[in-house]
Protein backbone atom coordinates (compact mmCIF):
# COMPACT_ATOMS: atom_id res chain seq x y z
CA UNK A 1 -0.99 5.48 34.66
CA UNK A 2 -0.04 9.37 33.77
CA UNK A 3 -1.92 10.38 30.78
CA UNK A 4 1.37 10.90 28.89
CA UNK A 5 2.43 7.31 29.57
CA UNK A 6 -1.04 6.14 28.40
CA UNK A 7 -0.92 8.28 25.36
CA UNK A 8 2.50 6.72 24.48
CA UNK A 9 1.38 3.35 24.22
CA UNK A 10 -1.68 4.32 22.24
CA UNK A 11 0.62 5.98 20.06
CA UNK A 12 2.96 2.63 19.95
CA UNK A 13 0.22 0.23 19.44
CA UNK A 14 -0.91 2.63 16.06
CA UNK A 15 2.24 2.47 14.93
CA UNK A 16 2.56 -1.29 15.48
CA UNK A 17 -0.28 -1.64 14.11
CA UNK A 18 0.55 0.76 10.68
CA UNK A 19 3.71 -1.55 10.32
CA UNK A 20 2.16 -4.50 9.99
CA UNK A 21 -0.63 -3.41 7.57
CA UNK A 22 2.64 -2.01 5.45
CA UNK A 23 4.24 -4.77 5.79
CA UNK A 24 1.18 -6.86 4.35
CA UNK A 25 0.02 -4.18 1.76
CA UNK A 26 3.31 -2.63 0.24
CA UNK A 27 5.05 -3.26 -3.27
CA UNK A 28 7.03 -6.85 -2.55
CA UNK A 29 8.34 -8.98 -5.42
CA UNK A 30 5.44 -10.58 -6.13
CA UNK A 31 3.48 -7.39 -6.68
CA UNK A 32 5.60 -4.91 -7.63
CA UNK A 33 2.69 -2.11 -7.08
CA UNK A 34 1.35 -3.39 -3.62
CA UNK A 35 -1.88 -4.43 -2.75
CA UNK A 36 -4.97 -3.27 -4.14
CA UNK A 37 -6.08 -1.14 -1.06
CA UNK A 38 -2.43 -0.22 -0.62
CA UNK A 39 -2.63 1.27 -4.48
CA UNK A 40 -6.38 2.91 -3.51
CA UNK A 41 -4.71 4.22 -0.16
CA UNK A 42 -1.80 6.10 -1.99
CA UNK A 43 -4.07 7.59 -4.76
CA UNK A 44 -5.92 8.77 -2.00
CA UNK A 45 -2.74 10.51 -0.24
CA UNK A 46 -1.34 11.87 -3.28
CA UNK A 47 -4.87 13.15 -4.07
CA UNK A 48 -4.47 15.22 -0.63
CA UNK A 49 -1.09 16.75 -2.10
CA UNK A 50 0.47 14.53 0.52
CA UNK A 51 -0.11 16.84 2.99
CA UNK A 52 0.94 15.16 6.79
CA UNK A 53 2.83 11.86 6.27
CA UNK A 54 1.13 8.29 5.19
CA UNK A 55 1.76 6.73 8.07
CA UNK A 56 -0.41 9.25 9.74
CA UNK A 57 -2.60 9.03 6.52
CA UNK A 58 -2.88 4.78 7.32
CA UNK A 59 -3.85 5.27 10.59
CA UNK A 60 -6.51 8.14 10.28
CA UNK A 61 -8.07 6.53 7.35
CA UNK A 62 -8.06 2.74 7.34
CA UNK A 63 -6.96 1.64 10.68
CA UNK A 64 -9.36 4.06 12.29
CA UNK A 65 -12.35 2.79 9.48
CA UNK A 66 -11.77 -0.91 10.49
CA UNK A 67 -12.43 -0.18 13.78
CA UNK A 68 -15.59 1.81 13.36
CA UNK A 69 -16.66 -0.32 10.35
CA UNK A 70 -14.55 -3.96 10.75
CA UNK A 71 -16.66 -5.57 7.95
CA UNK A 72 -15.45 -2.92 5.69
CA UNK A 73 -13.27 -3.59 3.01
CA UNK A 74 -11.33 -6.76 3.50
CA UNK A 75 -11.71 -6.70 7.12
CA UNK A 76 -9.40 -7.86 9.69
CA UNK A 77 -5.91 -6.62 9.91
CA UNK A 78 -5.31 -6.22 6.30
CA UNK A 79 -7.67 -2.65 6.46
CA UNK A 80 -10.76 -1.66 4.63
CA UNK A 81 -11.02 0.78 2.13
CA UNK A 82 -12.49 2.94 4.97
CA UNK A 83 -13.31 6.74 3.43
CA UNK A 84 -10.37 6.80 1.01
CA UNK A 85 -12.69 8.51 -1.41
């Protein structure tokens, strides 16, 4: 496997993987500000100036700190808190 094809799919399974922790974290009906780590995660963007975009922000921050810490945080695939501070 050519290191671009490889680098795709690592690319494609972060992004796979930053959908579904939107998908389980964002503003919905039933809470119309998201998640508590989703709320934490986007004070800590906008704290940044939203420099780069939040999907880029998800991954660096708590997908990365779940896999370096997975009892972090809520654990799982929901995402810890990671280093949002």
């Amino acid at each position: 496997m050519s290191y671009a094809r490889s680098a795709r799919t690592k690319f494609g399974q972060l992004m796979g993987q930053c959908k579904a922790w939107l998908a389980e974290n964002k503003p919905s009906a039933t809470q119309p500000k998201g998640t508590e780590l989703y709320q934490q995660t986007m004070a800590a963007y906008k704290s940044q100036h939203r420099i780069g975009r939040f999907n880029a922000y998800i991954v660096k921050h708590v997908l990365k700190a779940d896999e370096t810490n997975p009892q972090g945080g809520n654990g799982g695939s929901t995402g810890g808190a990671g280093d949002l501070g």
